[in-house]
Protein backbone atom coordinates (compact mmCIF):
# COMPACT_ATOMS: atom_id res chain seq x y z
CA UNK A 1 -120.90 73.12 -10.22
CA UNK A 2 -122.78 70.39 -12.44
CA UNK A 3 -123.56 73.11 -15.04
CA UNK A 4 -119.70 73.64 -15.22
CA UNK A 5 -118.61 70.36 -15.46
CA UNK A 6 -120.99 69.70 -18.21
CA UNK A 7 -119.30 72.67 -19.98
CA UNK A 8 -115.80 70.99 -19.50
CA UNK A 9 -114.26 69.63 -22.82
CA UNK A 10 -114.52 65.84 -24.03
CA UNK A 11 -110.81 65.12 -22.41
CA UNK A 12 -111.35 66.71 -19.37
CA UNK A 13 -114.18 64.75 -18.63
CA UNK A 14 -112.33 61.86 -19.52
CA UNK A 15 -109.10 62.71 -17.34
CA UNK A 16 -111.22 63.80 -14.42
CA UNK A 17 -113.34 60.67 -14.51
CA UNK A 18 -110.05 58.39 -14.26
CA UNK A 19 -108.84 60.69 -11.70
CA UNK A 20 -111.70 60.50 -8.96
CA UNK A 21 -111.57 56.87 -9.56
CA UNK A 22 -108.27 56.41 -8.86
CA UNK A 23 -108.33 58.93 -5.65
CA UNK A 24 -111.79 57.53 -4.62
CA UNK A 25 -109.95 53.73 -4.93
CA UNK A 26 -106.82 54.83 -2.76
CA UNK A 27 -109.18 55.96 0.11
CA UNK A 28 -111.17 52.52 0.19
CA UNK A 29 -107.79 50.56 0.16
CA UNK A 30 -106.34 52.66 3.12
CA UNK A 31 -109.68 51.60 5.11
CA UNK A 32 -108.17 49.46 8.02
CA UNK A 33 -111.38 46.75 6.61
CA UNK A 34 -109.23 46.80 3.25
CA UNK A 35 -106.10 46.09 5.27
CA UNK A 36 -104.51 43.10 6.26
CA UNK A 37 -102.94 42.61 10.04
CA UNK A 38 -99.52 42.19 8.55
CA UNK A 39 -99.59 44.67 5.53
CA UNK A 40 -96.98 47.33 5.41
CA UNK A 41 -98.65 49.13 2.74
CA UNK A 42 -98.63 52.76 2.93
CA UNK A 43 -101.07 55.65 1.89
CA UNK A 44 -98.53 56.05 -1.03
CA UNK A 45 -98.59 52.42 -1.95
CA UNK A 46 -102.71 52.10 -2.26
CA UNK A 47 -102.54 55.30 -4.36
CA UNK A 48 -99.77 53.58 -6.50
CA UNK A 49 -102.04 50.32 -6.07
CA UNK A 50 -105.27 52.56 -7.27
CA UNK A 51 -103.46 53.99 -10.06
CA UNK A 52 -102.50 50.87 -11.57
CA UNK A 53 -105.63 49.13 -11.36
CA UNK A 54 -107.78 51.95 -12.87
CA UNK A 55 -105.19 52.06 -15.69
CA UNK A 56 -105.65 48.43 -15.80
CA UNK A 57 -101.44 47.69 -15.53
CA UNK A 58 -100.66 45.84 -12.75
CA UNK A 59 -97.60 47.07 -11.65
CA UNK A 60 -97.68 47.57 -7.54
CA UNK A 61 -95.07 48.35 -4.82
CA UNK A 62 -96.86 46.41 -2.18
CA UNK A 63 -98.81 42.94 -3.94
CA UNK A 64 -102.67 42.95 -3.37
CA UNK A 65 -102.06 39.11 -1.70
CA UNK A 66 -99.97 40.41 1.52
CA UNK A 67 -101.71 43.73 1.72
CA UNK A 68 -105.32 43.35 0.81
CA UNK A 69 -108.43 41.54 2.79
CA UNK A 70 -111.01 39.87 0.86
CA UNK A 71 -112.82 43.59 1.19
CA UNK A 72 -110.00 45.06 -0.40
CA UNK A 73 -109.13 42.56 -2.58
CA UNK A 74 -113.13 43.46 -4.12
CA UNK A 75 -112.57 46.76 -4.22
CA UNK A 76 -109.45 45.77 -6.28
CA UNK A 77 -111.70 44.07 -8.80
CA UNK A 78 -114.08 47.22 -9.17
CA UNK A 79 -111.65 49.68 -10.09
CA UNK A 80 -109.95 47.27 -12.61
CA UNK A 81 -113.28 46.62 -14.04
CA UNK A 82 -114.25 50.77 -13.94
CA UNK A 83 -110.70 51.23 -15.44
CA UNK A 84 -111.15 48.58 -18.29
CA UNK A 85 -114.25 49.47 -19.28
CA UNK A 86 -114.18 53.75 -18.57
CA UNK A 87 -116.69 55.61 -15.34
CA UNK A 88 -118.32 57.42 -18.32
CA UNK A 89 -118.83 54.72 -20.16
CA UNK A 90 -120.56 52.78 -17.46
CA UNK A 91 -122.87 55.41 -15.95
CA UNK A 92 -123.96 55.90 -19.24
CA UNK A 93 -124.87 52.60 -19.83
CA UNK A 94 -126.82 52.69 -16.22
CA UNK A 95 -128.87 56.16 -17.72
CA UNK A 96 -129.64 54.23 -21.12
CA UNK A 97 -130.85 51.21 -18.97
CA UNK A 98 -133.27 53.25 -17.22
CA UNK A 99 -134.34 55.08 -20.67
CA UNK A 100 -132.90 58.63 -20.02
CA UNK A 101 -130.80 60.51 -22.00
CA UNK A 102 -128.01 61.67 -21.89
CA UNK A 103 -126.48 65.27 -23.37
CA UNK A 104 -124.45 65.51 -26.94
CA UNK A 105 -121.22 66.47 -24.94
CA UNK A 106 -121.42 63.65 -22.35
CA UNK A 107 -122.55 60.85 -25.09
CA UNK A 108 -119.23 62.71 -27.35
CA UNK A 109 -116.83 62.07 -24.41
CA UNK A 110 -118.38 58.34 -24.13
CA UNK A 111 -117.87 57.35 -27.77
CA UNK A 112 -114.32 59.35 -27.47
CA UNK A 113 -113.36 57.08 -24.25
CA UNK A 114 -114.66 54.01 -26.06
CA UNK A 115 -113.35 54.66 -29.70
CA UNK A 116 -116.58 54.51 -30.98
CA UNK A 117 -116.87 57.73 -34.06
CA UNK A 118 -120.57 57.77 -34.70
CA UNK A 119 -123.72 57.92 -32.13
CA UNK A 120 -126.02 55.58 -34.43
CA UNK A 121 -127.64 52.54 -32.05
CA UNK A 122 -125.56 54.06 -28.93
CA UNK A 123 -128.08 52.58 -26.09
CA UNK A 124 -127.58 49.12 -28.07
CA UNK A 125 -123.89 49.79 -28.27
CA UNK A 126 -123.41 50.38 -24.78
CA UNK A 127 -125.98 47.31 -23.63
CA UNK A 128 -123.72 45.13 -25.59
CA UNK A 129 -120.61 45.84 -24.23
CA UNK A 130 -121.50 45.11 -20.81
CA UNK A 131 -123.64 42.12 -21.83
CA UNK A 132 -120.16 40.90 -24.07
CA UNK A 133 -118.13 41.33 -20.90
CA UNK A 134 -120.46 39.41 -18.38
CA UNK A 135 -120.49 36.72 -20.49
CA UNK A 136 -116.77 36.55 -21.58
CA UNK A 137 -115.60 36.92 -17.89
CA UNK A 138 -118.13 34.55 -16.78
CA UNK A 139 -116.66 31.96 -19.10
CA UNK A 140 -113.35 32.40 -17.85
CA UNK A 141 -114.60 32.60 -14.34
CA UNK A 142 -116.07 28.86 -14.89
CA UNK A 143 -113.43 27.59 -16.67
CA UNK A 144 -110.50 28.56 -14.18
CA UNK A 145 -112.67 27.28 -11.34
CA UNK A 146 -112.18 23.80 -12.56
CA UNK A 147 -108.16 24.27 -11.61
CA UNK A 148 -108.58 26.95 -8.76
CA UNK A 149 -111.21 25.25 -6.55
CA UNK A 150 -109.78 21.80 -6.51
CA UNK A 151 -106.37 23.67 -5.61
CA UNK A 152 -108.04 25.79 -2.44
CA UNK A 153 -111.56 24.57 -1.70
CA UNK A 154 -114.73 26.33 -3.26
CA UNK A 155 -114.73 29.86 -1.48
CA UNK A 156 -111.45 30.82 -2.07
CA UNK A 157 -111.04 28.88 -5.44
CA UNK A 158 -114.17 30.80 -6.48
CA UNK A 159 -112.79 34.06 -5.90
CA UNK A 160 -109.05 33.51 -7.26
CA UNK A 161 -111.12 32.75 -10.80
CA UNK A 162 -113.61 35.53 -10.32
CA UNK A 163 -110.16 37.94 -9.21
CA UNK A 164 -108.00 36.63 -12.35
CA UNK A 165 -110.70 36.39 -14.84
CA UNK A 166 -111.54 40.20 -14.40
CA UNK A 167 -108.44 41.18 -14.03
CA UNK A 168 -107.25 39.52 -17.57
CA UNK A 169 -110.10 40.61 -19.68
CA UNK A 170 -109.63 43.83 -18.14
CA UNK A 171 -105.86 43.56 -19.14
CA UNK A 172 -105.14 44.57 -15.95
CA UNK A 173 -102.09 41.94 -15.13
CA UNK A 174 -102.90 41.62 -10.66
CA UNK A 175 -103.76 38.72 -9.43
CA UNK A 176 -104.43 37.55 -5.42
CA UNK A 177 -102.09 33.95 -5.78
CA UNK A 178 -98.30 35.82 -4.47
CA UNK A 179 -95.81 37.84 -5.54
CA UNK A 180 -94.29 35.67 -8.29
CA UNK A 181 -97.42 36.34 -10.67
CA UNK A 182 -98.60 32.85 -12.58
CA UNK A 183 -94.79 31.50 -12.41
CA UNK A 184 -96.29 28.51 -10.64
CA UNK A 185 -98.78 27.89 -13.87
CA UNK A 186 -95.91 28.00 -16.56
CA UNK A 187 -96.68 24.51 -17.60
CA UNK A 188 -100.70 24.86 -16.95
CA UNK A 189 -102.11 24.56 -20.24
CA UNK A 190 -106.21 25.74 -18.65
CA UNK A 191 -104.61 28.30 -16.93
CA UNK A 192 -102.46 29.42 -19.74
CA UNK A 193 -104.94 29.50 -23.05
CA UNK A 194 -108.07 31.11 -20.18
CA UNK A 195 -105.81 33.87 -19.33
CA UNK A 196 -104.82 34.34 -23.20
CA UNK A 197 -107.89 34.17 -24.16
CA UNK A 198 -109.45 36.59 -22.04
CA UNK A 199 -106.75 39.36 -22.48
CA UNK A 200 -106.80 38.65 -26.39
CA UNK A 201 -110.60 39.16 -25.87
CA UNK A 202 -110.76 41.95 -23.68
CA UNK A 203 -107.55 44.06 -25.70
CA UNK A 204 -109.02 43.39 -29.04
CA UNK A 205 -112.07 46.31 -29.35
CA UNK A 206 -115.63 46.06 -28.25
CA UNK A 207 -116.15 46.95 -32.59
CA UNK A 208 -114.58 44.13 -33.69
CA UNK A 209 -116.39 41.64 -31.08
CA UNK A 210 -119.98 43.21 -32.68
CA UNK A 211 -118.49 42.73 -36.35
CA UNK A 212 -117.02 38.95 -35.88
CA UNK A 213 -121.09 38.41 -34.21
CA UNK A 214 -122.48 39.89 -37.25
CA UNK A 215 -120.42 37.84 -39.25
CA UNK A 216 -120.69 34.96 -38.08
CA UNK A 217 -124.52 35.17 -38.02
CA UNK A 218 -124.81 36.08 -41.50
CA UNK A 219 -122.41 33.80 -42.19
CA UNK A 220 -123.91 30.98 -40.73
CA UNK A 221 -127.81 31.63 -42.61
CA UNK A 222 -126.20 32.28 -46.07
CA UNK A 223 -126.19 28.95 -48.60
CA UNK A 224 -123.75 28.27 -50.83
CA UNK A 225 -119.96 28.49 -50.76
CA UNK A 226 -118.46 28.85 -47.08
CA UNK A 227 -114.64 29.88 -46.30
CA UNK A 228 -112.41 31.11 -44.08
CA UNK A 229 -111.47 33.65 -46.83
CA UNK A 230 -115.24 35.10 -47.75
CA UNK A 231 -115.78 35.14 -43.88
CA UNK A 232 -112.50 37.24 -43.35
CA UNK A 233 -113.52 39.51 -46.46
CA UNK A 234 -117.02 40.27 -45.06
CA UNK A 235 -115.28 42.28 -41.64
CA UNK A 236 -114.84 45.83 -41.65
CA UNK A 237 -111.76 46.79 -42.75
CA UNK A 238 -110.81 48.06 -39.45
CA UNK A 239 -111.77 44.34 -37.69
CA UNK A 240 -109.72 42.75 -40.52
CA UNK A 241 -106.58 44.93 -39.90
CA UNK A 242 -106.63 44.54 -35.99
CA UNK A 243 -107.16 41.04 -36.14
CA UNK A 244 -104.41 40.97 -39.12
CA UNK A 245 -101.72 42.94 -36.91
CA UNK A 246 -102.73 41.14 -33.76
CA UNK A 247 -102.52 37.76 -35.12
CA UNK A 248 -99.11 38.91 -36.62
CA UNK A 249 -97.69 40.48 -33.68
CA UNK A 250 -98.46 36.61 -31.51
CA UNK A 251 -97.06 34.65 -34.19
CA UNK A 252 -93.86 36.80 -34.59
CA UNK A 253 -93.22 37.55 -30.98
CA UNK A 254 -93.65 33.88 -30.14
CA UNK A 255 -91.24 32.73 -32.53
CA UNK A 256 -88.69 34.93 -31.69
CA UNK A 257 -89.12 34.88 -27.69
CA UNK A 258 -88.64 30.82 -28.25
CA UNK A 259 -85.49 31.48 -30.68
CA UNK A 260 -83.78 33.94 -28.36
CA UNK A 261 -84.52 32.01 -25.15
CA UNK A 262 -84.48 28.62 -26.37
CA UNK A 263 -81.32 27.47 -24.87
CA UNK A 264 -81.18 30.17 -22.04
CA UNK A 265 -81.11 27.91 -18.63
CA UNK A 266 -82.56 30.25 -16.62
CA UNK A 267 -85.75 31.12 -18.45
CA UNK A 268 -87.00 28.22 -20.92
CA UNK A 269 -83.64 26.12 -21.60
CA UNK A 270 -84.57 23.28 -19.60
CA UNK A 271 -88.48 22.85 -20.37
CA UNK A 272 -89.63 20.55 -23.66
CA UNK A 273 -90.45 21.64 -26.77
CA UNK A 274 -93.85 22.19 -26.04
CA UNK A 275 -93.57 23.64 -22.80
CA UNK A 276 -91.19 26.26 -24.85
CA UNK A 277 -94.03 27.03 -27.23
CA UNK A 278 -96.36 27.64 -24.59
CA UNK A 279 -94.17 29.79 -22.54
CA UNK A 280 -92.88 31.72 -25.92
CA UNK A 281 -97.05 32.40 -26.38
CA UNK A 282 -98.43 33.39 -23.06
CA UNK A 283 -95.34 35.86 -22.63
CA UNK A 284 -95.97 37.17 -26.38
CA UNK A 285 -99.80 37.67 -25.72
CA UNK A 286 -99.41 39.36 -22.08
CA UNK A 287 -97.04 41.68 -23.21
CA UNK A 288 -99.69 43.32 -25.49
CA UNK A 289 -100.70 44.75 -22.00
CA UNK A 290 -101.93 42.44 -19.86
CA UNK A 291 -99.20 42.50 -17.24
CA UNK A 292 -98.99 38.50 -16.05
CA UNK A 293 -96.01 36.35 -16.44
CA UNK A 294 -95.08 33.13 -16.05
CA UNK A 295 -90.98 33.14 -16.08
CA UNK A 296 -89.02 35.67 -14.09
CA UNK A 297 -88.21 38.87 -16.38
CA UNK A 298 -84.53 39.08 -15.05
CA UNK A 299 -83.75 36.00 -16.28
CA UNK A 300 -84.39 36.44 -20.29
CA UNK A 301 -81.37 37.85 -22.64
CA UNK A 302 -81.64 41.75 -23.14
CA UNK A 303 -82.37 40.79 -26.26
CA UNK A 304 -85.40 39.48 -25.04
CA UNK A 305 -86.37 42.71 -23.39
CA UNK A 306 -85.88 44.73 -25.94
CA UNK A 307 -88.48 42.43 -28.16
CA UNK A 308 -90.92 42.94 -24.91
CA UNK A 309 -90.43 46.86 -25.33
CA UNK A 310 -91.48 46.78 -29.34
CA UNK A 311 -94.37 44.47 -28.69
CA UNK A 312 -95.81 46.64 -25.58
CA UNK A 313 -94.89 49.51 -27.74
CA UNK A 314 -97.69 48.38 -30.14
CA UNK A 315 -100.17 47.34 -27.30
CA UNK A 316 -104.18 46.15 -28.28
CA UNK A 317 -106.42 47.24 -30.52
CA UNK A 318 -108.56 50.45 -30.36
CA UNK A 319 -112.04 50.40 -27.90
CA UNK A 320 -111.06 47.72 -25.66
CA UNK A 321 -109.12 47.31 -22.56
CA UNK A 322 -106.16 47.50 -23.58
CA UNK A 323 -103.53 50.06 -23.77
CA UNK A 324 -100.16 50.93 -25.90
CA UNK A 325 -100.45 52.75 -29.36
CA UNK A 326 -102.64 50.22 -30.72
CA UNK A 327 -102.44 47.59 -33.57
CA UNK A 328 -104.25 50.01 -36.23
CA UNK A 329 -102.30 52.63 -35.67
CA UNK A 330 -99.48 50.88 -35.79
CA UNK A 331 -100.06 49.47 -38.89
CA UNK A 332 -100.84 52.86 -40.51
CA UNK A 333 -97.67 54.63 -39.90
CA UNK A 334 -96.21 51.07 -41.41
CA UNK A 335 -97.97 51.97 -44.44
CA UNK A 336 -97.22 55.24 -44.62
CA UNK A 337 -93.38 54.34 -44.62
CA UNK A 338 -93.84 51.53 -46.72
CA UNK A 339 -96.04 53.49 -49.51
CA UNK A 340 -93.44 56.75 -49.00
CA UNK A 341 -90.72 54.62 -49.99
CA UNK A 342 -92.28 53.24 -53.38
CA UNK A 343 -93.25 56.69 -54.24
CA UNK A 344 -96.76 56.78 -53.49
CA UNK A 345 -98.56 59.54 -51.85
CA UNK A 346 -101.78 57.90 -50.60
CA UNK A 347 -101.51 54.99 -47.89
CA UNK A 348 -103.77 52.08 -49.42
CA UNK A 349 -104.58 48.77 -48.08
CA UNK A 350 -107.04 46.00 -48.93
CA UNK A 351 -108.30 48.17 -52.24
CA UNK A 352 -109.18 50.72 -49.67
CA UNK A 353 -107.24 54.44 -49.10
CA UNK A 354 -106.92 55.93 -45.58
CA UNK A 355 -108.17 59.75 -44.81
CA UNK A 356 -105.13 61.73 -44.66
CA UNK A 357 -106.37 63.32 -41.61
CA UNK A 358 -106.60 59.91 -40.84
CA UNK A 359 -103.07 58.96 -41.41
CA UNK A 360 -101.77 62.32 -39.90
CA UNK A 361 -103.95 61.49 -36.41
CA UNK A 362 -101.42 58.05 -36.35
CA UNK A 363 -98.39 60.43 -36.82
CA UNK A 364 -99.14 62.52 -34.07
CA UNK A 365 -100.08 59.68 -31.58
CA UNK A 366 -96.87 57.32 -32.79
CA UNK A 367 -95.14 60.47 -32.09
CA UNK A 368 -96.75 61.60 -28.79
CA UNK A 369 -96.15 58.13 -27.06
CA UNK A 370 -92.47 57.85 -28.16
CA UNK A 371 -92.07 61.46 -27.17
CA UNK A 372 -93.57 60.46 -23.83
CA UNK A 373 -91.44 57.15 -23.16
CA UNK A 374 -88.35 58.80 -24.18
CA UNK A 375 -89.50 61.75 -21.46
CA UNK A 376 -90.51 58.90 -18.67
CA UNK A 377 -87.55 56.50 -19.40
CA UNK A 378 -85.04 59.64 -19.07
CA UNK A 379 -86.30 60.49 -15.73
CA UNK A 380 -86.19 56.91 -14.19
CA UNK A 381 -82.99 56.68 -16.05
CA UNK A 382 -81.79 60.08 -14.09
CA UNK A 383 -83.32 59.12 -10.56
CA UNK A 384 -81.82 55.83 -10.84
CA UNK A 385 -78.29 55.82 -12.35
CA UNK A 386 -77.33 52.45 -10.96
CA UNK A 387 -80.20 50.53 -12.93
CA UNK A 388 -79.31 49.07 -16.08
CA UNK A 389 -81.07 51.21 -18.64
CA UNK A 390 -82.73 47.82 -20.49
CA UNK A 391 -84.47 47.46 -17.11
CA UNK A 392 -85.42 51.14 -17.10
CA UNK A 393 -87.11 50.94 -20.44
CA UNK A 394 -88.55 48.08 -19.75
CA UNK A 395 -90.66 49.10 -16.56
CA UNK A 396 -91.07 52.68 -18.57
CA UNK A 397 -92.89 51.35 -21.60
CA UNK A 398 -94.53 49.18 -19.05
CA UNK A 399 -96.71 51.40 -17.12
CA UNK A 400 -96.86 53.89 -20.18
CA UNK A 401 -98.55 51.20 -22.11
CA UNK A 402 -100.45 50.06 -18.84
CA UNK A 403 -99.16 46.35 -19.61
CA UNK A 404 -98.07 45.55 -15.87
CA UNK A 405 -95.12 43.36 -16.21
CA UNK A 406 -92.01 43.83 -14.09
CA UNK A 407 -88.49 43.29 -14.05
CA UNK A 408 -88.71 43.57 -10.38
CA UNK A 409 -88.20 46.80 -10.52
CA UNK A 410 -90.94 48.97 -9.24
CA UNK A 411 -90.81 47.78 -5.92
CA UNK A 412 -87.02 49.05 -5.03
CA UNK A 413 -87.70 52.51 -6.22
CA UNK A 414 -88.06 55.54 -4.57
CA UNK A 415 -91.11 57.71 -4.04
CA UNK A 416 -90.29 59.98 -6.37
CA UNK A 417 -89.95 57.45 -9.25
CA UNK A 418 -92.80 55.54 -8.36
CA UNK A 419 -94.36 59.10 -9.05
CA UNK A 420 -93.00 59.23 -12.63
CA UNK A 421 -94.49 55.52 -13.46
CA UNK A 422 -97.57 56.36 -11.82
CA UNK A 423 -97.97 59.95 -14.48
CA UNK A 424 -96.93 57.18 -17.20
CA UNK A 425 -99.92 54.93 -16.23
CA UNK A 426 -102.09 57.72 -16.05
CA UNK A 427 -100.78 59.20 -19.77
CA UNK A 428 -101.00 55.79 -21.15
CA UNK A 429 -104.42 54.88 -20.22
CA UNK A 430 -106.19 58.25 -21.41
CA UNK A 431 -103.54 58.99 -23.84
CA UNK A 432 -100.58 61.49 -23.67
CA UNK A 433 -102.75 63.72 -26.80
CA UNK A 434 -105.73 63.84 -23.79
CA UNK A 435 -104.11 64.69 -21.17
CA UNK A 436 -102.47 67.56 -22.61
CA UNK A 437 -105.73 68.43 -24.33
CA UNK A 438 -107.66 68.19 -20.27
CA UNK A 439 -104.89 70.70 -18.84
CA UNK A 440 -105.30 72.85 -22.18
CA UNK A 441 -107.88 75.95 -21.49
CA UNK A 442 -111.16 74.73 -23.08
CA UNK A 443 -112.09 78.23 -24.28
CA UNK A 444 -108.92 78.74 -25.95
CA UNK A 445 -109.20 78.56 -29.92
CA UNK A 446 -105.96 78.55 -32.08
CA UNK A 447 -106.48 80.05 -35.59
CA UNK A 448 -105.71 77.48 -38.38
CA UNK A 449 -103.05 80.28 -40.22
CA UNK A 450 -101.26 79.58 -43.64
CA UNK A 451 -98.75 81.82 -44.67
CA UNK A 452 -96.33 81.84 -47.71
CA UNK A 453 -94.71 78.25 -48.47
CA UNK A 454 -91.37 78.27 -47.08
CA UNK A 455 -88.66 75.84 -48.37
CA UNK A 456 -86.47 73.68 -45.80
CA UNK A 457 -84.07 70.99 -46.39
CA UNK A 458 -84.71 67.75 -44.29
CA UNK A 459 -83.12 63.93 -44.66
């Protein structure tokens, strides 16, 4: 049996390893020590419960605060860490702590799960991210306690910062507080700028954490001339795109949500200035697929919405926690347009020109995401005729690109429905190209045939 699995492709492994998480995770949440007296969760909730917090989304039909014990509520905060950071990618880490190794295919389907493309300094790589991540979370951890214990007392003030601060870096949107999600913290700058910052942290790629250290290191010994602009120029291209695009996406999205809303009554209309601002950025920053929220959904313009679904669309950066079709991506296909139309056949940024194979990859996932929302949104749109189809697409691009948030939604929907988001979770965490790579037969090879160039008329 082991000698098969090690023979299964690099996306199997990678589907399979999500998939005994998930079905592992359901079984500890149905324990009756996971339980609560009063919970009316079913089997099918915890699976829908499991799903979501291996693919790091947050959405749930039952909330973890009425269901879960303080057991359960832990077991919560495993998988969500597991899902954020990948199985594979934390066993391995455990076999290069002890000073194994670790086959070619398994350390392949590691750097595929964690975006990584070469194997050079792999044991560092991996010690890193896990060092990165204690210390990030445990920052947050500290610096929510400061609101969270004077709010409940010190063991259950402890735990609400240890629950949310995983749970945002992870990009994973649950928290233990209710059912309304942060609403009460709207106005809370700590709570507000921690959670930010750890989903900013966790979504933007274990890479570009490593490069900005670098940098700033070797920025910091060199003598001479110091600015914002050399330090910026000495990142990888990739870092300085994803923090480009992400930095882009905030700004934009924040204006606009505070534009739109900015008289609305029912979401910001009545706060101050400031309290708009602060709204228009947490809401802007958790929709790039952290899942929290701090106004009620149903209340913004459709409008509104249909900002949310563009800026989930686009989701984190590569190798991180996040999900959606990433900011690099993104901001190839961009490119591509953008150089198409002035005639040019390369796609070139920063004095740099992308692979085609490169730029063809972005293509195919841009299209392979949109192919699979417009699949997932037509089925909920089917199954639930009465639901305005804003809403639909809304809790569609949601769970695709695990981001969590809900227009109150999920929880009226049928089984079968709640099936469909659960397969968009699933698609959007490993990808919709990997999962139809793992049910693909590994032995199977497809000829790369060119015939005579045929002639068709498009536009």
């Amino acid at each position: 049996m082991l000698k098969r699995i090690s023979n299964w492709s690099i996306s199997q492994k990678i589907a399979i390893s999500f998939a005994f998480v998930i079905f592992t995770g359901s079984l500890l949440l149905t324990l009756p020590i996971s339980q609560l007296p009063t919970s009316e969760a079913t089997y099918l909730d915890n699976l829908f419960t499991s799903v979501s917090m291996v693919c790091v989304t947050g959405l749930f039909t039952q909330s973890v605060y009425e269901s879960y014990t303080i057991f359960g509520q832990i077991v919560g905060m495993a998988l969500m860490q597991i899902g954020g950071l990948g199985l594979m990618t934390l066993i391995a880490s455990v076999i290069t702590r002890f000073k194994k190794r670790i086959g070619l295919r398994n350390r392949l389907a590691v750097q595929e799960g964690i975006n990584r493309g070469d194997a050079r300094g792999f044991r560092e790589y991996l010690s890193d991210i896990l060092k990165y991540t204690a210390v990030i979370e445990g920052t947050g951890f500290l610096l929510m306690s400061f609101r969270f214990v004077p709010l409940y007392g010190w063991g259950r003030g402890l735990f609400t910062s240890l629950f949310l601060s995983i749970s945002a870096f992870c990009n994973a949107g649950f928290d233990n507080l209710g059912n309304v999600s942060l609403v009460d913290y709207v106005h809370d700058p700590l709570v507000n700028f921690v959670i930010t910052s750890l989903i900013i942290l966790g979504g933007i790629g274990f890479s570009v954490w490593f490069d900005v250290t670098k940098s700033i290191k070797c920025f910091s010994a060199k003598k001479g001339k110091r600015s914002l602009r050399i330090f910026f120029r000495s990142l990888s291209l990739h870092s300085r795109l994803a923090l480009l695009v992400t930095v882009t996406v905030i700004a934009v999205g924040m204006l606009f949500f505070v534009a739109v809303e900015y008289n609305n009554p029912d979401s910001i209309g009545t706060f101050t200035f400031p309290q708009k601002l602060l709204a228009g950025y947490f809401q802007t920053v958790t929709m790039r697929t952290a899942g929290f929220a701090t106004i009620d959904y149903t209340t913004v313009y459709p409008f509104t919405l249909f900002w949310f679904v563009i800026t989930m669309f686009i989701g984190g950066s590569p190798g991180g926690t996040a999900g959606g079709l990433k900011t690099t991506t993104f901001a190839i296909v961009v490119l591509m347009l953008y150089n198409e139309v002035r005639g040019q056949s390369n796609v070139n940024i920063a004095h740099h020109t992308i692979d085609k194979q490169l730029v063809r990859q972005a293509l195919v996932i841009f299209m392979a995401l949109l192919g699979t929302l417009i699949l997932g949104a037509s089925l909920l749109s089917i199954l639930n005729p009465e639901v305005n189809f804003i809403y639909v697409l809304f809790e569609s691009i949601s769970a695709l690109a695990t981001v969590g948030v809900s227009a109150n939604l999920t929880p009226t929907l049928g089984r079968l429905s709640q099936a469909v988001l659960m397969f968009l979770m699933f698609a959007g965490r490993i990808g919709p190209i990997t999962l139809v790579d793992s049910l693909a037969k590994s032995d199977q090879k497809v000829p790369d045939v060119e015939f005579s160039k045929g002639n068709i008329l498009i536009g």
